[in-house]
PDB file of N, CA and C in Angstrom:
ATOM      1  N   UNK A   1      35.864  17.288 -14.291  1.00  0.00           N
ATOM      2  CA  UNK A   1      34.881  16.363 -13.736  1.00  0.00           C
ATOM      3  C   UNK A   1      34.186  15.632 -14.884  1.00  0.00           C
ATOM      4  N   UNK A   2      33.950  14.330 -14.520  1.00  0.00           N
ATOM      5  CA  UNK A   2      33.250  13.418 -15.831  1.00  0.00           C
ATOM      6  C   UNK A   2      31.769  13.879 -15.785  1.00  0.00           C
ATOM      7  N   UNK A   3      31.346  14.140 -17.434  1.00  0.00           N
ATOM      8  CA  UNK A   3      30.140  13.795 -17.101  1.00  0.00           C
ATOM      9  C   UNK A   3      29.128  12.381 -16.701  1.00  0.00           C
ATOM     10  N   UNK A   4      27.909  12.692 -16.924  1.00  0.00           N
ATOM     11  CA  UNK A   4      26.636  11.436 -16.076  1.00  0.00           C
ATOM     12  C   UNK A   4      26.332  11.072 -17.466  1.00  0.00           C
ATOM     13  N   UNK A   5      26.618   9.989 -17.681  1.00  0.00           N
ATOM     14  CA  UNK A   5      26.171   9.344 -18.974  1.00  0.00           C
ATOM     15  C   UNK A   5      24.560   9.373 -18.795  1.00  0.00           C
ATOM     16  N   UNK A   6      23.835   9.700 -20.432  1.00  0.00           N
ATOM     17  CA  UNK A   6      22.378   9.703 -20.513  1.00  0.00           C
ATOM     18  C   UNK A   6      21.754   8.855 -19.659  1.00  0.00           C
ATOM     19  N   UNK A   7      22.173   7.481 -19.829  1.00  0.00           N
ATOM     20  CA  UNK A   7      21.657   6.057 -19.571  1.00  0.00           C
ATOM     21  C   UNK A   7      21.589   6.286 -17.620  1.00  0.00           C
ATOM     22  N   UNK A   8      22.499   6.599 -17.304  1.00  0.00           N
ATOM     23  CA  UNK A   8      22.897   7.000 -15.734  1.00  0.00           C
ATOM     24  C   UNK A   8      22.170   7.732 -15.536  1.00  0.00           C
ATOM     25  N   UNK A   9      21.871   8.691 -16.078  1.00  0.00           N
ATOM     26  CA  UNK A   9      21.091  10.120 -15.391  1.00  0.00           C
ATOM     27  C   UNK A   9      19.532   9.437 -15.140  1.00  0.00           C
ATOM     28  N   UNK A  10      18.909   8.521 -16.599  1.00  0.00           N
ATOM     29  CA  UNK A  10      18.033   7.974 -16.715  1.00  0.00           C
ATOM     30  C   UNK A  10      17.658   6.882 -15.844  1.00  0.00           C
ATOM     31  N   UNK A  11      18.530   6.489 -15.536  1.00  0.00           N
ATOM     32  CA  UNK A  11      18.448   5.742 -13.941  1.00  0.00           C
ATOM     33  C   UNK A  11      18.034   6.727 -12.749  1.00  0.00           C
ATOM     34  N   UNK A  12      18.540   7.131 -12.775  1.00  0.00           N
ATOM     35  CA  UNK A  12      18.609   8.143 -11.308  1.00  0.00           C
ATOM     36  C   UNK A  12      16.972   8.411 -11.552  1.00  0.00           C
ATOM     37  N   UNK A  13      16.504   9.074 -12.878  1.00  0.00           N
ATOM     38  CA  UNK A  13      15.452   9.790 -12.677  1.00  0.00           C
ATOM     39  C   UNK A  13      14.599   8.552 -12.298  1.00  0.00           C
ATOM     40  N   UNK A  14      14.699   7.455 -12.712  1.00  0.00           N
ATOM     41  CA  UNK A  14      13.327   6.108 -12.634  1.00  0.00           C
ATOM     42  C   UNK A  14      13.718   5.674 -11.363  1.00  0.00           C
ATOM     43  N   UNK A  15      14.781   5.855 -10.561  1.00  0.00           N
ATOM     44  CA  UNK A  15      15.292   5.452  -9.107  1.00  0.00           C
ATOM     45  C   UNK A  15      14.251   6.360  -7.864  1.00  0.00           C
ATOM     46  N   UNK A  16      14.272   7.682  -8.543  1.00  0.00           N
ATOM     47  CA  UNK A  16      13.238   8.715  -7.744  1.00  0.00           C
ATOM     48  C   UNK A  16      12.170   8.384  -7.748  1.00  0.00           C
ATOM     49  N   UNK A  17      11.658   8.567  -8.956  1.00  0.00           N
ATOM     50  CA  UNK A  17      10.239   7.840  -9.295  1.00  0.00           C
ATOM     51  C   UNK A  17       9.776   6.448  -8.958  1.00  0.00           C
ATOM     52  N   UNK A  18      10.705   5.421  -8.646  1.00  0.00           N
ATOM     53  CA  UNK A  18      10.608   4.439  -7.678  1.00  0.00           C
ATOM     54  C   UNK A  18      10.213   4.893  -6.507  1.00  0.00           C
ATOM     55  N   UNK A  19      10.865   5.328  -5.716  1.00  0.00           N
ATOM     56  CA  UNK A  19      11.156   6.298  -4.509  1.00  0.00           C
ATOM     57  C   UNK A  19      10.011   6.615  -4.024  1.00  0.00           C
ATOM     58  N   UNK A  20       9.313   7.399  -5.060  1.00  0.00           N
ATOM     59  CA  UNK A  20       8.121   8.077  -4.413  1.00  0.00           C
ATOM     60  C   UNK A  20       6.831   7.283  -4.765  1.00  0.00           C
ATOM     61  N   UNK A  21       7.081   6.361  -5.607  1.00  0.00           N
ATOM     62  CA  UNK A  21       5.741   5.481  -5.507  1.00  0.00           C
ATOM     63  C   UNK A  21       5.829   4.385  -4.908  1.00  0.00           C
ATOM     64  N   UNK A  22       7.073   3.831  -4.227  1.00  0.00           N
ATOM     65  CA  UNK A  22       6.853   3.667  -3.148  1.00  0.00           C
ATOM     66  C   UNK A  22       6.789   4.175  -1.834  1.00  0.00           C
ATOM     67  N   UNK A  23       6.739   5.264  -1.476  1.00  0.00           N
ATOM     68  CA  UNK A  23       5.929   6.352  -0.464  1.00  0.00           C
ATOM     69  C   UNK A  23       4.502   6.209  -0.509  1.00  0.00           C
ATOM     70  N   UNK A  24       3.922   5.964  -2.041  1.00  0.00           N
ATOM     71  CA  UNK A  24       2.787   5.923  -2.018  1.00  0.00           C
ATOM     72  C   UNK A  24       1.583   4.751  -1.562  1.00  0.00           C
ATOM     73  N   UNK A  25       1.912   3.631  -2.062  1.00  0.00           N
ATOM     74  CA  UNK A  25       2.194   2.501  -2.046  1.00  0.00           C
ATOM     75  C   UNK A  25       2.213   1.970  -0.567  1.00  0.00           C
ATOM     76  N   UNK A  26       3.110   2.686   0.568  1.00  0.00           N
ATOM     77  CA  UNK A  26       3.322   2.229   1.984  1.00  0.00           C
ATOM     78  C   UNK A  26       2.284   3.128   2.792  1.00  0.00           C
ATOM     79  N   UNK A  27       1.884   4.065   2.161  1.00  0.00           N
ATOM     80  CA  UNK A  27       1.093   4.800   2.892  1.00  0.00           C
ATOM     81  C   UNK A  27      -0.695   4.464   2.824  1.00  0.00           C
ATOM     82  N   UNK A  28      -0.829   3.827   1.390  1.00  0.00           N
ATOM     83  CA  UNK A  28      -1.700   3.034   0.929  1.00  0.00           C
ATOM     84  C   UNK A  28      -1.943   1.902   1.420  1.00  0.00           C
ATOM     85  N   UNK A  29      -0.837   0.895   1.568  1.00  0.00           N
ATOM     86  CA  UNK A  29      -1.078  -0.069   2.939  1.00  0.00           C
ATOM     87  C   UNK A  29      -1.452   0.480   3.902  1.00  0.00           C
ATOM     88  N   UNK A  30      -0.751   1.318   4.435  1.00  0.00           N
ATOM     89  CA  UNK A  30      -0.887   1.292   6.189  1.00  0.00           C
ATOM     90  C   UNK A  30      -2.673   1.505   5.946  1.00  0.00           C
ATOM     91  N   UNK A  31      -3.033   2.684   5.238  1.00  0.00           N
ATOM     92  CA  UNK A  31      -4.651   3.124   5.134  1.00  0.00           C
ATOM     93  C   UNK A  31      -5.454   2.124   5.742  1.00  0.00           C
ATOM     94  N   UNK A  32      -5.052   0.808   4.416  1.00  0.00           N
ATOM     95  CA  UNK A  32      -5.983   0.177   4.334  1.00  0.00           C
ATOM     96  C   UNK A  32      -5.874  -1.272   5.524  1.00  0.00           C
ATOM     97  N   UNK A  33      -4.760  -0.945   6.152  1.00  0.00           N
ATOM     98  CA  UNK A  33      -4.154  -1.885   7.296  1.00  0.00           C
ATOM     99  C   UNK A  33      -5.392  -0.868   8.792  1.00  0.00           C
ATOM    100  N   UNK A  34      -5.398   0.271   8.925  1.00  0.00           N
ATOM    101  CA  UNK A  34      -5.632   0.903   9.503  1.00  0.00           C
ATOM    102  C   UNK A  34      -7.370   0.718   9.311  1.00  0.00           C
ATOM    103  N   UNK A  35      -7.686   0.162   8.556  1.00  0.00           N
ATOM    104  CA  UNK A  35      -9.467  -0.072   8.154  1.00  0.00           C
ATOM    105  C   UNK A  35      -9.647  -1.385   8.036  1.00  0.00           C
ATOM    106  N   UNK A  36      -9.130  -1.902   8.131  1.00  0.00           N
ATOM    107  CA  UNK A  36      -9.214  -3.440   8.201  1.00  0.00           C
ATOM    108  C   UNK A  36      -9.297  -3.566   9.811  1.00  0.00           C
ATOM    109  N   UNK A  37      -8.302  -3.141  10.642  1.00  0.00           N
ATOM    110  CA  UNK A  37      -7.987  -3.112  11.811  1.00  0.00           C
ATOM    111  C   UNK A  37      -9.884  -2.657  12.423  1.00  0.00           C
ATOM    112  N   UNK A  38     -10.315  -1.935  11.982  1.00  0.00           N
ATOM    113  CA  UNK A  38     -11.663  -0.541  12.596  1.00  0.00           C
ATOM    114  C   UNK A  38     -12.900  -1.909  12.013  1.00  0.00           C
ATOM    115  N   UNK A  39     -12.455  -2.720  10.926  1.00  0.00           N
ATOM    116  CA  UNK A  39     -13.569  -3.311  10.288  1.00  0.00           C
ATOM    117  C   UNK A  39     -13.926  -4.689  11.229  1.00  0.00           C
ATOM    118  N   UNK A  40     -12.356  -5.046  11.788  1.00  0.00           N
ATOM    119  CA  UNK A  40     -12.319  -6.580  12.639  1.00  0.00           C
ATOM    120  C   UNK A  40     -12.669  -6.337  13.808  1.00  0.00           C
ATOM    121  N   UNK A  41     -12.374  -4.823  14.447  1.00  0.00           N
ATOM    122  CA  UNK A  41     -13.218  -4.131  15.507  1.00  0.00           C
ATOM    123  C   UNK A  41     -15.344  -4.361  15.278  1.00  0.00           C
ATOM    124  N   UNK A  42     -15.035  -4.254  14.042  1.00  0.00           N
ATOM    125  CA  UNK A  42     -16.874  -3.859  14.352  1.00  0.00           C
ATOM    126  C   UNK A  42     -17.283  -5.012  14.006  1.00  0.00           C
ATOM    127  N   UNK A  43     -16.782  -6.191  13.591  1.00  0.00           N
ATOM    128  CA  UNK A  43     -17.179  -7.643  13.244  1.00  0.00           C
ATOM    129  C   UNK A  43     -17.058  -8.728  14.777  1.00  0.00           C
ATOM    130  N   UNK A  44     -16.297  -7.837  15.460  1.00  0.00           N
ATOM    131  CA  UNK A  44     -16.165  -8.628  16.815  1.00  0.00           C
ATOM    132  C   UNK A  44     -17.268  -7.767  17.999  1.00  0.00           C
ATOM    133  N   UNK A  45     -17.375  -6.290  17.726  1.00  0.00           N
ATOM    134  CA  UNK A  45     -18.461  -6.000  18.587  1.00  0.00           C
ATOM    135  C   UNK A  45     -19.966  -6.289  18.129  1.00  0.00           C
ATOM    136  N   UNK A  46     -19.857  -6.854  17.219  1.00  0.00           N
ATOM    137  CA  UNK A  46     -20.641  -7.102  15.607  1.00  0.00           C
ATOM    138  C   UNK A  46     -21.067  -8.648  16.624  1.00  0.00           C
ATOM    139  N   UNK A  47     -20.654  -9.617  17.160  1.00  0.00           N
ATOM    140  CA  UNK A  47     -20.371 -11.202  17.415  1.00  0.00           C
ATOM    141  C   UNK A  47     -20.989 -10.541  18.830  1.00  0.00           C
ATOM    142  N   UNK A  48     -20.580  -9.916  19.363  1.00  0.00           N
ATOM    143  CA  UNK A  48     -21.466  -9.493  20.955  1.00  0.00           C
ATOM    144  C   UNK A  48     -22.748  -8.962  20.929  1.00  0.00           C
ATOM    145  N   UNK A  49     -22.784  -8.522  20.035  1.00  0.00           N
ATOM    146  CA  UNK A  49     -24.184  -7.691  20.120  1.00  0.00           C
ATOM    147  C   UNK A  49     -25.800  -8.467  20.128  1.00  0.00           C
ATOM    148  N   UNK A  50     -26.518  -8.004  21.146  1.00  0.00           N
ATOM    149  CA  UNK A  50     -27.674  -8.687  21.073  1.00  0.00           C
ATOM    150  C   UNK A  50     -29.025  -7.453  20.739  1.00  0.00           C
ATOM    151  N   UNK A  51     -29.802  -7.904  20.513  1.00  0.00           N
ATOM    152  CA  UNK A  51     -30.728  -6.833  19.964  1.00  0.00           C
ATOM    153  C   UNK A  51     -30.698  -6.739  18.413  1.00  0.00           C
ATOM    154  N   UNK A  52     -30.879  -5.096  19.109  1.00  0.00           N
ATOM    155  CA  UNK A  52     -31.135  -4.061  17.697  1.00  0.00           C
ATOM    156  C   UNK A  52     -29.290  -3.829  17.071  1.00  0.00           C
ATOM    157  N   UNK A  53     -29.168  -3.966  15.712  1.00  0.00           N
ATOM    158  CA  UNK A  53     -27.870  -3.100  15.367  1.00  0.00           C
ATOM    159  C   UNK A  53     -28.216  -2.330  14.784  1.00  0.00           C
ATOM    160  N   UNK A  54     -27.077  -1.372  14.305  1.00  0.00           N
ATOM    161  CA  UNK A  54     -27.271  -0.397  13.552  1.00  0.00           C
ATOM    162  C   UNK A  54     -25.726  -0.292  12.773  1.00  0.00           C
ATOM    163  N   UNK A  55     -26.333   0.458  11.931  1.00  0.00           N
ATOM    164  CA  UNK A  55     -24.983   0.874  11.055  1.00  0.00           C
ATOM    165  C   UNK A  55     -25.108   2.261  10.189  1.00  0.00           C
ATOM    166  N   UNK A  56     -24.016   2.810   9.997  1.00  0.00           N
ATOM    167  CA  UNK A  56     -23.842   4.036  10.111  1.00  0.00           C
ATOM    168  C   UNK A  56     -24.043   4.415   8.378  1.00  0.00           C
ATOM    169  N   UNK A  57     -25.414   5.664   8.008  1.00  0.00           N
ATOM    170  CA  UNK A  57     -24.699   5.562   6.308  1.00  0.00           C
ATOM    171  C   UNK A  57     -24.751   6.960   6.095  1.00  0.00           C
ATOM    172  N   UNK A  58     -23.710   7.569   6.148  1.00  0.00           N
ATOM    173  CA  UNK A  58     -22.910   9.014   6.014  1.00  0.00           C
ATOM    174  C   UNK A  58     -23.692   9.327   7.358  1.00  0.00           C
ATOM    175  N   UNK A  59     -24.305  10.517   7.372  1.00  0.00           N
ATOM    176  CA  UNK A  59     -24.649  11.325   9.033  1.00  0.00           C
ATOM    177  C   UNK A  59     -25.474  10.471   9.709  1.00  0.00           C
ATOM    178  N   UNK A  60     -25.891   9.572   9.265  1.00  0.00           N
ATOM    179  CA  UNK A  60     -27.553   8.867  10.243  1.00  0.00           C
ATOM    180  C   UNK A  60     -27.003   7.742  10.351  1.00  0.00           C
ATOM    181  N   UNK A  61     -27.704   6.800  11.281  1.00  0.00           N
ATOM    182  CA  UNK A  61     -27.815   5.296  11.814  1.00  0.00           C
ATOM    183  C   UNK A  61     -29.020   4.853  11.408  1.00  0.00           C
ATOM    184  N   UNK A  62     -28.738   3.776  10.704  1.00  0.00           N
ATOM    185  CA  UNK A  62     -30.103   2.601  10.104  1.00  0.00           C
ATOM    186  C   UNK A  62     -29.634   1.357  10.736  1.00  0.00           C
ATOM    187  N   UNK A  63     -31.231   1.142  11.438  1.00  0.00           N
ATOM    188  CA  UNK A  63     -31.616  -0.004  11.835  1.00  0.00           C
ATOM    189  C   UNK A  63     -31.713  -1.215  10.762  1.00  0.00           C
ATOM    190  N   UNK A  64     -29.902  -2.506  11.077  1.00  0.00           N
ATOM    191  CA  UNK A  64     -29.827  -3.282  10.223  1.00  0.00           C
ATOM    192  C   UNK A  64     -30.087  -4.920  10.727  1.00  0.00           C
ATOM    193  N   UNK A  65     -29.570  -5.854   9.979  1.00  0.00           N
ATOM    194  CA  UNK A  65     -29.797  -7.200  10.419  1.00  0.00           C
ATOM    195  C   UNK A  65     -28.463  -7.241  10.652  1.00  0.00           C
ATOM    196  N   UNK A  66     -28.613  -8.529  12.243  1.00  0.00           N
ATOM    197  CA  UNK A  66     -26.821  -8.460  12.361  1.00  0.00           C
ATOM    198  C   UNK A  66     -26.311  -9.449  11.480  1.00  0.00           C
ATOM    199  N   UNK A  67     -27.188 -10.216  10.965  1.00  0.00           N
ATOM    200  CA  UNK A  67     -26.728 -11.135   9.635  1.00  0.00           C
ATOM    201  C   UNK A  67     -26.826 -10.533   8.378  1.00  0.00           C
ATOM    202  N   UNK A  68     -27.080  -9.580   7.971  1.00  0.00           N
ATOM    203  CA  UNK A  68     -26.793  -8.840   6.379  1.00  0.00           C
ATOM    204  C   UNK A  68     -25.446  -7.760   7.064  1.00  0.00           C
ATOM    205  N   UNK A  69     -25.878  -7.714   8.013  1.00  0.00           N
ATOM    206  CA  UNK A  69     -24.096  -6.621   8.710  1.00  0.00           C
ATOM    207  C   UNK A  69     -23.279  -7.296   8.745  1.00  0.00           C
ATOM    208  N   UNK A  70     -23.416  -8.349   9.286  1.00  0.00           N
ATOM    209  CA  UNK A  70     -22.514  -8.997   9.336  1.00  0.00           C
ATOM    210  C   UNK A  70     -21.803  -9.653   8.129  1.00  0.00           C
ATOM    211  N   UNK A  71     -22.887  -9.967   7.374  1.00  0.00           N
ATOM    212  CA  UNK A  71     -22.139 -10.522   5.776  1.00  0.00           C
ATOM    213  C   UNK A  71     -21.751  -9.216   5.008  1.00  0.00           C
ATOM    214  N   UNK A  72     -22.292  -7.924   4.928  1.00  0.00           N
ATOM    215  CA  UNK A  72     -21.436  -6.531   4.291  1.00  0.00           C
ATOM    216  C   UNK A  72     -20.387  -6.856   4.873  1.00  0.00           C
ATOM    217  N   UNK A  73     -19.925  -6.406   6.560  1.00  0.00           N
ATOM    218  CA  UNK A  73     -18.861  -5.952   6.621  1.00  0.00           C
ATOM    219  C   UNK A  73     -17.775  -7.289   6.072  1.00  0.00           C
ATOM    220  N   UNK A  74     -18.093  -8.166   6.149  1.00  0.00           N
ATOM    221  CA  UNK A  74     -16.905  -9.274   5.561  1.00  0.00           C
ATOM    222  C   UNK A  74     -16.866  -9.440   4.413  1.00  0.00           C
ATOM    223  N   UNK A  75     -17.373  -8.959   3.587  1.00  0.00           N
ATOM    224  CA  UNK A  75     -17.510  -8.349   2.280  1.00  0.00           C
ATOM    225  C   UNK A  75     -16.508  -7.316   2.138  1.00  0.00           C
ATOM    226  N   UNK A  76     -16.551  -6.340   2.840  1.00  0.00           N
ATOM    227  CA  UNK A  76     -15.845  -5.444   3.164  1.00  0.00           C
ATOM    228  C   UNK A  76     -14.228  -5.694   3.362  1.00  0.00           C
ATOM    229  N   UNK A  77     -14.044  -6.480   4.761  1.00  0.00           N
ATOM    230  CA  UNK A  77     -13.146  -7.405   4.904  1.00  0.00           C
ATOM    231  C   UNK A  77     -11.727  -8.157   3.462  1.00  0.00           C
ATOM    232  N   UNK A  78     -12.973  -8.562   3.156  1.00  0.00           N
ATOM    233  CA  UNK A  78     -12.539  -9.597   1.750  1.00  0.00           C
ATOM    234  C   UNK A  78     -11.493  -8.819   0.868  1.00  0.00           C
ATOM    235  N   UNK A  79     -12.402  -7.500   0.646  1.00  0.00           N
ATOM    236  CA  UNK A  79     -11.973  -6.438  -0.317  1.00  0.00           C
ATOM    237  C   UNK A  79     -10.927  -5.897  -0.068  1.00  0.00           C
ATOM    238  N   UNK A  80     -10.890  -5.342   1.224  1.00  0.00           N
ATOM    239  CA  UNK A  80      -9.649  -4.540   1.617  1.00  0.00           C
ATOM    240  C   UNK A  80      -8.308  -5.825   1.730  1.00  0.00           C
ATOM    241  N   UNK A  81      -8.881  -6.821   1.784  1.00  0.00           N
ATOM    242  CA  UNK A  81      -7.653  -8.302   1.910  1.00  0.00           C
ATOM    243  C   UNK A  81      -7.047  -8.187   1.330  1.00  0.00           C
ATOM    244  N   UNK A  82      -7.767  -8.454   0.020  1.00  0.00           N
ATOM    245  CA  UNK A  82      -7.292  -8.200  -1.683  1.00  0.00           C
ATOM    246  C   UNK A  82      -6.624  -7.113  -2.242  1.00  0.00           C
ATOM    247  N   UNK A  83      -7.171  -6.426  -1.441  1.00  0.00           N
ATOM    248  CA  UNK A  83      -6.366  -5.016  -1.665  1.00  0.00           C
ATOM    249  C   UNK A  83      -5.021  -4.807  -1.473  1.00  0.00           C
ATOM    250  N   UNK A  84      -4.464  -5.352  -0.007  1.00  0.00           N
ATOM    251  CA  UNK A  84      -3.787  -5.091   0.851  1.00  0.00           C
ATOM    252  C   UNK A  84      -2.869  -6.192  -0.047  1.00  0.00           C
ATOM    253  N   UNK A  85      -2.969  -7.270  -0.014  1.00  0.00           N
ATOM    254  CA  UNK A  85      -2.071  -8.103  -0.992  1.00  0.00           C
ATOM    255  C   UNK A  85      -1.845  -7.308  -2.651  1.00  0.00           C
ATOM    256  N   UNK A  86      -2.233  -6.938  -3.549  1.00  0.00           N
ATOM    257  CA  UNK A  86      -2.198  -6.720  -4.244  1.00  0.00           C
ATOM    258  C   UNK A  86      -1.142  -5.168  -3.904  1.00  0.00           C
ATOM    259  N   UNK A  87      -1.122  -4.433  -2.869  1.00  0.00           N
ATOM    260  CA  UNK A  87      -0.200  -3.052  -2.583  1.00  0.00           C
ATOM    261  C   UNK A  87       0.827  -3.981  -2.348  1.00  0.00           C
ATOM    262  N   UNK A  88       1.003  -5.019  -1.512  1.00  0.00           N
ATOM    263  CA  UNK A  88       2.009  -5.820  -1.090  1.00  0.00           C
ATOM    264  C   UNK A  88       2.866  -6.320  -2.242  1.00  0.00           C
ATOM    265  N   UNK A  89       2.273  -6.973  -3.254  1.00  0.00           N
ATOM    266  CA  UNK A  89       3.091  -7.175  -4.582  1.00  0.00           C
ATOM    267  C   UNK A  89       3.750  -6.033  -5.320  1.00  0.00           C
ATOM    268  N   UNK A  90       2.672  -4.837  -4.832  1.00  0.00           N
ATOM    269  CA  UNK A  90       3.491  -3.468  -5.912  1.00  0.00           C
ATOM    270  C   UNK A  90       4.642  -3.402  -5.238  1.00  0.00           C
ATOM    271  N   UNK A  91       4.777  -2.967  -3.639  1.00  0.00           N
ATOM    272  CA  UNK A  91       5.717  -2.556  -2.608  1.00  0.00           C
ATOM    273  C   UNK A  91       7.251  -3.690  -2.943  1.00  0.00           C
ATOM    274  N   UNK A  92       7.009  -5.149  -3.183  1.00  0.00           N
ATOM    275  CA  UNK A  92       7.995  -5.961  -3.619  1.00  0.00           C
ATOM    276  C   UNK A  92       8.458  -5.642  -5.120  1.00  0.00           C
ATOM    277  N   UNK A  93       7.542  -5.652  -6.105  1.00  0.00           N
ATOM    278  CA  UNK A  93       8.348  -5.365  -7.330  1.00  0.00           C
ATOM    279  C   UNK A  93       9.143  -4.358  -7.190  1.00  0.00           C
ATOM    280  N   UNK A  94       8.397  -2.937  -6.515  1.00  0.00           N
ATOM    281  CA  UNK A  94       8.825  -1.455  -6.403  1.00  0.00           C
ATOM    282  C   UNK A  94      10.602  -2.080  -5.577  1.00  0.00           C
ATOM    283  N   UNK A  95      10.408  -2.138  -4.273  1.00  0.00           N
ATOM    284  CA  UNK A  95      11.587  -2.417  -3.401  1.00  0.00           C
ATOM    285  C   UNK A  95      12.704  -3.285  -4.850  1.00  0.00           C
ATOM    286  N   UNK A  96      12.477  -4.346  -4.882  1.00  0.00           N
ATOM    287  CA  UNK A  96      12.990  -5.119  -6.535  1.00  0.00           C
ATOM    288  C   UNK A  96      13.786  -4.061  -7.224  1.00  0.00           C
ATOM    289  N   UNK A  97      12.470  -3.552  -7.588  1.00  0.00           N
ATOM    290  CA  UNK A  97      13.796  -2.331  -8.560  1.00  0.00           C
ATOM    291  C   UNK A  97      13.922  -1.180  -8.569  1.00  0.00           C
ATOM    292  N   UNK A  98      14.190  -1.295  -7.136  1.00  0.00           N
ATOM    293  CA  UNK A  98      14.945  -0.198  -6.792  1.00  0.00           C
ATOM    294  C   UNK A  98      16.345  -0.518  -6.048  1.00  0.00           C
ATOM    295  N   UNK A  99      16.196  -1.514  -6.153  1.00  0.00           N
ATOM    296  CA  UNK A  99      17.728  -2.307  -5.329  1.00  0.00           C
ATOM    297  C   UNK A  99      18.465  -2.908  -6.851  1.00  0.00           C
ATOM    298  N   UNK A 100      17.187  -2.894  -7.804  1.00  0.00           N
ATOM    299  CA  UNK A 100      18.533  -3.109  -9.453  1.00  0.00           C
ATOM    300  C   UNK A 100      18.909  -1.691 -10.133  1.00  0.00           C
ATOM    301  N   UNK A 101      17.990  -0.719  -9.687  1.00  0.00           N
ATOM    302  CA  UNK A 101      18.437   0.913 -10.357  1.00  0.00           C
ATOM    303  C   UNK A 101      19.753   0.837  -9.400  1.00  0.00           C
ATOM    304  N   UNK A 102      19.606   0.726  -8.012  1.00  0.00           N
ATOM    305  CA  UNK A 102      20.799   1.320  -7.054  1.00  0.00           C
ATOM    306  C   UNK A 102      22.381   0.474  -7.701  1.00  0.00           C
ATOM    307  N   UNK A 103      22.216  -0.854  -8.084  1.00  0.00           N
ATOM    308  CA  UNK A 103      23.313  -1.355  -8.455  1.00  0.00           C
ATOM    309  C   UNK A 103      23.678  -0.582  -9.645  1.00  0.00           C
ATOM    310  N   UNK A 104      22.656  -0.313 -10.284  1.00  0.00           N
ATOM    311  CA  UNK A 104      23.473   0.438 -11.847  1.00  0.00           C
ATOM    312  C   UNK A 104      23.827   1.706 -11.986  1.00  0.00           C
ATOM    313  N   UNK A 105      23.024   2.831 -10.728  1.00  0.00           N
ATOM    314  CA  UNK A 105      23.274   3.730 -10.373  1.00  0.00           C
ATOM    315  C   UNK A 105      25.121   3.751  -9.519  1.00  0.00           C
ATOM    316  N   UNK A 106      25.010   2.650  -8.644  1.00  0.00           N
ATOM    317  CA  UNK A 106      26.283   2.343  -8.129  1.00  0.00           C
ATOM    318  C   UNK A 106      27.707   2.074  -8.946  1.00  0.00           C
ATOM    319  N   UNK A 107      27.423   1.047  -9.812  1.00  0.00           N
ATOM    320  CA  UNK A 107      28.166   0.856 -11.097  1.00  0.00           C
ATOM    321  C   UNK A 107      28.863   1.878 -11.571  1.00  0.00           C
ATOM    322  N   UNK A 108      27.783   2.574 -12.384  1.00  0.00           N
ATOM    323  CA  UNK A 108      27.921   3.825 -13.073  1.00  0.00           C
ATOM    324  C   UNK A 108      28.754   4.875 -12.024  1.00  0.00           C
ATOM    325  N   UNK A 109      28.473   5.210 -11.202  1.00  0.00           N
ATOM    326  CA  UNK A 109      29.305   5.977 -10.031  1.00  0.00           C
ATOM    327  C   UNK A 109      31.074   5.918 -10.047  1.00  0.00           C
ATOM    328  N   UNK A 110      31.144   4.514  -9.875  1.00  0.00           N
ATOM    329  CA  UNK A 110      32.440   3.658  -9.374  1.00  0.00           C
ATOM    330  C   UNK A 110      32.996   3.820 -11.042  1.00  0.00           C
ATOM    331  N   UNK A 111      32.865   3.940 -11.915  1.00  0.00           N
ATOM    332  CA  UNK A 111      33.158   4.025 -13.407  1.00  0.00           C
ATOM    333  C   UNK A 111      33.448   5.640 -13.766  1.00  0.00           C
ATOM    334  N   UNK A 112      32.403   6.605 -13.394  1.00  0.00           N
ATOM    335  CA  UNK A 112      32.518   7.691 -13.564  1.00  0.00           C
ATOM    336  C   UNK A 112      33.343   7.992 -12.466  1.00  0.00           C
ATOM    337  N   UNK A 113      34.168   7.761 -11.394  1.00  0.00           N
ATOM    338  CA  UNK A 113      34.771   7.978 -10.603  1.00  0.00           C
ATOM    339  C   UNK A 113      36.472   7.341 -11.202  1.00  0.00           C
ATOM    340  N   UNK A 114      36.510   6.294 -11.061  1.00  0.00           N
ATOM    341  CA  UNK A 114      37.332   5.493 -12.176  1.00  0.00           C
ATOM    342  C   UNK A 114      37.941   6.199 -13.437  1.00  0.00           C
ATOM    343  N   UNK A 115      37.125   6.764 -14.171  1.00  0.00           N
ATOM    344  CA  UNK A 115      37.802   7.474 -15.106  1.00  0.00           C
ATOM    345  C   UNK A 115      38.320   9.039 -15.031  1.00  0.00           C
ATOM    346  N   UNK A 116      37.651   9.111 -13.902  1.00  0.00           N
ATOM    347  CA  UNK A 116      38.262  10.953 -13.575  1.00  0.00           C
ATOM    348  C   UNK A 116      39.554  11.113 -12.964  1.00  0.00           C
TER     349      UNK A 116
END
């Protein structure tokens, strides 16, 4: 049986390590897809509300303005935007190269197969 050339093996290992940071990466979106979602919720019951608001800071409720709430949470908003684009660029480079490790991983295969 042939051996895995250094260079090959060294693929494989940065192919994994692709792998799992993008696991990380998609799970990191969804998070922050999943709080964005809870934030456009409270900016729209946020647009109904008449009166008193409140907003939540760790165990208690403080009596806020629905115009300083309203400008935090889209503040808020903004951030997680930015966020969410910026995981989005990792998730494309990541996907990127991991579809150029797989060709050289593939290569290398069809070669080490080839010569045995």
């Amino acid at each position: 049986m042939a051996e895995i050339p250094k260079e090959t093996e060294q693929h494989i290992l940065e192919f994994q390590q692709a792998q799992g940071q993008l696991q990380l990466v998609m799970a990191q979106k969804a998070q922050v897809r999943m709080q964005l979602d809870d934030l456009e919720g409270a900016l729209a019951e946020l647009e109904k509300a008449h009166g008193k608001v409140y907003k939540s800071t760790g165990s208690i409720l403080l009596e806020s303005g629905k115009e300083a709430l309203g400008k935090e949470l889209g503040e808020k908003k903004e951030t997680l935007l930015v966020r969410s684009q910026v995981l989005g660029k990792q998730e494309e480079k990541l996907r990127t190269r991991l579809t150029e490790l797989r060709g050289k991983i593939e290569a290398a295969a069809k070669d080490i197969k080839g010569a045995g």
